[in-house]
Protein backbone atom coordinates (compact mmCIF):
# COMPACT_ATOMS: atom_id res chain seq x y z
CA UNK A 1 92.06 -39.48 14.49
CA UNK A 2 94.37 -39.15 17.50
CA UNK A 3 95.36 -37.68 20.40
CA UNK A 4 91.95 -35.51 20.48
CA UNK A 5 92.42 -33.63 18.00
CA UNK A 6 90.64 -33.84 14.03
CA UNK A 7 94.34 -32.79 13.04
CA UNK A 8 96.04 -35.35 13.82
CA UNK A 9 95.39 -38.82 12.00
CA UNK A 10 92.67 -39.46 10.32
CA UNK A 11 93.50 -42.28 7.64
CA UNK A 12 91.07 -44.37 6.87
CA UNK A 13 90.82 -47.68 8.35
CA UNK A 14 89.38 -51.09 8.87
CA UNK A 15 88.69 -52.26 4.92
CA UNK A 16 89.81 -56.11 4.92
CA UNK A 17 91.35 -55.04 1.35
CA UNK A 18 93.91 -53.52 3.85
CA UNK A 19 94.95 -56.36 5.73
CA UNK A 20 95.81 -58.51 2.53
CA UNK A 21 99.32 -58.84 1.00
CA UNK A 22 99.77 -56.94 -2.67
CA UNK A 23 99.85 -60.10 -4.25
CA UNK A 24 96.11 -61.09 -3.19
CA UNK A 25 94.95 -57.31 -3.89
CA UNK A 26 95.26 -58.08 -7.16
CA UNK A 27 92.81 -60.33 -7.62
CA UNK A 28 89.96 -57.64 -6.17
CA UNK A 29 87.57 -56.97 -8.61
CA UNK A 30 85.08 -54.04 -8.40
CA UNK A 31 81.45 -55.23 -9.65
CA UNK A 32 83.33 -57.98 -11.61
CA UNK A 33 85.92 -55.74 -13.35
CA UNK A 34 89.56 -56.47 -13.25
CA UNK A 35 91.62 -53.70 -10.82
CA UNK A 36 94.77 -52.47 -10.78
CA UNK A 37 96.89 -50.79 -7.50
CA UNK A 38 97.89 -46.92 -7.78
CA UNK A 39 100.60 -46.43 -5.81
CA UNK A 40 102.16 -43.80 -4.66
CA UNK A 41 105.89 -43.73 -3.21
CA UNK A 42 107.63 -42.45 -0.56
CA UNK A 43 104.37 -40.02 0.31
CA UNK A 44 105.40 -38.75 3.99
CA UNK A 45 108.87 -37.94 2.67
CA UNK A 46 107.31 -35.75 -0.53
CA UNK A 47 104.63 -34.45 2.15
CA UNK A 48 107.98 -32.64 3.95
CA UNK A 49 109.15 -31.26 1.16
CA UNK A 50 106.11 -29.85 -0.13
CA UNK A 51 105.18 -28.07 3.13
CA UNK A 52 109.13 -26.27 2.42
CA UNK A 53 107.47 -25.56 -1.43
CA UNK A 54 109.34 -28.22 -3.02
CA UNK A 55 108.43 -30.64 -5.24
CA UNK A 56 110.56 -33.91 -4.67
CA UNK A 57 109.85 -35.64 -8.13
CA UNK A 58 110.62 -32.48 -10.01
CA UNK A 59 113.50 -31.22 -7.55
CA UNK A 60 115.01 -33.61 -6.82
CA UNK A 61 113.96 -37.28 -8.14
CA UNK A 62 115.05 -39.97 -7.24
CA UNK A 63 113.18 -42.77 -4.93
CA UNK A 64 113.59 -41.04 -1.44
CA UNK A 65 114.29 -44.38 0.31
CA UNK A 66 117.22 -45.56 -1.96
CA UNK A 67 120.27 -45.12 -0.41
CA UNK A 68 123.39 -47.63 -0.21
CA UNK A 69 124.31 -48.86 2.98
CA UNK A 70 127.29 -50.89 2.35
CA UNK A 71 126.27 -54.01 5.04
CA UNK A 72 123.57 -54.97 2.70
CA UNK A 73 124.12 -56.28 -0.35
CA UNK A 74 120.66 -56.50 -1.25
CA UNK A 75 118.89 -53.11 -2.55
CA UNK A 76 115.20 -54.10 -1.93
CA UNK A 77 116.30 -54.89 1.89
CA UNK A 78 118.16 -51.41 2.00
CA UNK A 79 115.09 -49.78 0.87
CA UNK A 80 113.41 -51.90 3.30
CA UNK A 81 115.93 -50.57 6.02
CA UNK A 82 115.77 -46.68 5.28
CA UNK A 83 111.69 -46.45 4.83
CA UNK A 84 111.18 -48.10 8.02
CA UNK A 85 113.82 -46.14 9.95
CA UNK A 86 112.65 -43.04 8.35
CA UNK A 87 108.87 -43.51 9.12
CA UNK A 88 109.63 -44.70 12.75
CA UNK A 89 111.65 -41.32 12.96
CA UNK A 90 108.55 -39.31 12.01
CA UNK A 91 106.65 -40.90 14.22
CA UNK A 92 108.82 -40.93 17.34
CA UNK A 93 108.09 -37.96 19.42
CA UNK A 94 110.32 -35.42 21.94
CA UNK A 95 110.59 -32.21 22.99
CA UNK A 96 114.07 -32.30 21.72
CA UNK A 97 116.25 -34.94 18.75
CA UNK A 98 117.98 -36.41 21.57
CA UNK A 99 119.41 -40.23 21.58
CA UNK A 100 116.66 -41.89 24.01
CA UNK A 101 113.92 -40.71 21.10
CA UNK A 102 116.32 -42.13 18.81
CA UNK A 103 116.91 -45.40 20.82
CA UNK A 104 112.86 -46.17 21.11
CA UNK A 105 112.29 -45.54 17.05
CA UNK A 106 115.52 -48.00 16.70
CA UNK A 107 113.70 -51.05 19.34
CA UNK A 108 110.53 -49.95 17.29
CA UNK A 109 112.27 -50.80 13.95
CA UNK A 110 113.69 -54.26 15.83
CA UNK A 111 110.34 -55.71 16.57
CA UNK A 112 109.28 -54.40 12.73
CA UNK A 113 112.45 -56.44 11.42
CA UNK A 114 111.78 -59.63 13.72
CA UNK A 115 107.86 -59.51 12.51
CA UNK A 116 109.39 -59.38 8.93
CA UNK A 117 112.61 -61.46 8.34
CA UNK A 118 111.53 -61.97 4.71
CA UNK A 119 111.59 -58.51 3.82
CA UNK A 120 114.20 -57.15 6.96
CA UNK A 121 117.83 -57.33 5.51
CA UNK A 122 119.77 -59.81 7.82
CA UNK A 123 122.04 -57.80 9.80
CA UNK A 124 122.40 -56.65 13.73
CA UNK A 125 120.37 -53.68 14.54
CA UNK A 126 121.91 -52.42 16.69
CA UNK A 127 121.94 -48.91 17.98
CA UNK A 128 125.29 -47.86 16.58
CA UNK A 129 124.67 -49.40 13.15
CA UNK A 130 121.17 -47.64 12.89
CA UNK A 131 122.66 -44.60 14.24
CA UNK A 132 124.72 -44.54 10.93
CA UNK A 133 122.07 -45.58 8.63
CA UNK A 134 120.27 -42.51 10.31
CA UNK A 135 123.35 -40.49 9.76
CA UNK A 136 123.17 -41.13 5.82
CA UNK A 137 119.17 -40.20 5.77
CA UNK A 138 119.63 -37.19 7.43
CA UNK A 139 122.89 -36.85 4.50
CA UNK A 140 119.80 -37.51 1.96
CA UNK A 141 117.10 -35.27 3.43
CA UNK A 142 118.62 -32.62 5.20
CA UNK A 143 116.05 -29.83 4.59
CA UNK A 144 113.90 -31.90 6.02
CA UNK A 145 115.47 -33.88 9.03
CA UNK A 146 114.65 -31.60 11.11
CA UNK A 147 111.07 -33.64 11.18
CA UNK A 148 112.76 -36.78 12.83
CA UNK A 149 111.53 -37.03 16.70
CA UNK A 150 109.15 -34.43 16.62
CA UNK A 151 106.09 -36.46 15.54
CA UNK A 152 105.26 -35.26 12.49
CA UNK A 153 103.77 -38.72 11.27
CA UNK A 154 100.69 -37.92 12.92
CA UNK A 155 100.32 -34.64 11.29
CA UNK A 156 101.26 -36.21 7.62
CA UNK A 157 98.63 -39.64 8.17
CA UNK A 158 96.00 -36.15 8.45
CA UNK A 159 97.08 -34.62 5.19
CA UNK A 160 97.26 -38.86 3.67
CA UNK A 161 93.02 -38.97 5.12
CA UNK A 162 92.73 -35.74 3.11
CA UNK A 163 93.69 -36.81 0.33
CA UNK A 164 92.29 -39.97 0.21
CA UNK A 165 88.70 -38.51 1.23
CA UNK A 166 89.21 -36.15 -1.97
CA UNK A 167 90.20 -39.17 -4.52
CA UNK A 168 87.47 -41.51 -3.09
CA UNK A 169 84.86 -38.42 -3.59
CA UNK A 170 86.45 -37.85 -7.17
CA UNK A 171 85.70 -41.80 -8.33
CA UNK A 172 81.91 -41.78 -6.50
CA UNK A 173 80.92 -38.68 -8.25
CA UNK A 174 81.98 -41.23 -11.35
CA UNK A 175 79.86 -43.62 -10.32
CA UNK A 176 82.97 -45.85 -9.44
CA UNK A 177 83.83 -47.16 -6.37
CA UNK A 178 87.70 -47.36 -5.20
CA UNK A 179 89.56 -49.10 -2.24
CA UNK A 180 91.96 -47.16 -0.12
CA UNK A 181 95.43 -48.52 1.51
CA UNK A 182 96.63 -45.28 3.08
CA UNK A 183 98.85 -44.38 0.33
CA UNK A 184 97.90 -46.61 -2.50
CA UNK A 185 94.05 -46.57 -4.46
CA UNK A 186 92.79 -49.99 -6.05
CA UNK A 187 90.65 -48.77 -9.05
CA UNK A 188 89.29 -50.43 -11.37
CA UNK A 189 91.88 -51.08 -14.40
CA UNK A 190 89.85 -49.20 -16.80
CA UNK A 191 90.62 -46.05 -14.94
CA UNK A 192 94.25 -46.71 -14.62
């Protein structure tokens, strides 16, 4: 939780299953069964729209991160691009949108890119370029842009702990254990 208030955060943390790349997770096995990763996409962004009563899958469907940005050639790394600038726009916080809240989610978003040059797309991040790319999100998601510096991530990671406290309850009543990874479930593949 955060800030000092049960409202606001509340994910759960601290499993070493969370610190491991997918790749490892795959290899978990619950009491010596094979498991398999739920995942579940672009959660924060379907969060907004359901709180407006609309259901982004059925709405609207497509993935809520695609979106071309013609300096990358590379679609996984544009994806990479628009999730992270999106999520760093949740989570940046003012009283009012206004360009320095913008500025500190875009050096946020730097030091994510320089910690992941794998995954980052290889361009100059700079604050006119990610200005644009922000441009073309808000294009995307206009009914809800309105979320962008007014730190609503904290408020979604509450509604993520809900949920997650609700599907781990649903696999012990089973008799099953499950792993959590905010918005992903390992279960065992039998389940799947």
């Amino acid at each position: 939780f955060a800030r000092g208030s049960w409202s606001f955060g509340g994910r759960f943390y601290g499993g070493w299953w969370q610190s491991v790349s997918r790749e490892l997770r795959q290899d978990i096995r619950i009491n010596d069964e094979r498991t398999i990763e739920v995942d579940y996409s672009g959660t924060h962004v379907t969060y907004l729209y359901a709180l407006k009563g609309i259901n982004y899958f059925q709405e609207i469907g497509d993935d809520p991160y695609e979106l071309v940005i013609p300096e990358i050639d590379d679609p996984k790394k544009s994806r990479w691009l628009v999730k992270h600038l999106f999520l760093m726009m949740l989570n940046a916080k003012s009283k009012h949108q206004d360009a320095k809240s913008e500025h500190k989610a875009f050096n946020a978003l730097q030091e994510e890119a320089n910690k992941n040059k794998s995954k980052a797309p290889q361009v100059s991040f700079d604050y006119n370029f990610l200005g644009e790319v922000l441009q073309r999100i808000k294009l995307k998601h206009p009914l809800i842009s309105d979320a962008f510096c007014s730190d609503e991530g904290v408020r979604l990671q509450y509604l993520d702990g809900q949920i997650t406290e609700r599907v781990l309850q649903y696999f012990m009543d089973m008799g099953v254990a499950a792993l959590s990874i905010h918005d992903s479930y390992v279960v065992p593949e039998r389940l799947s």
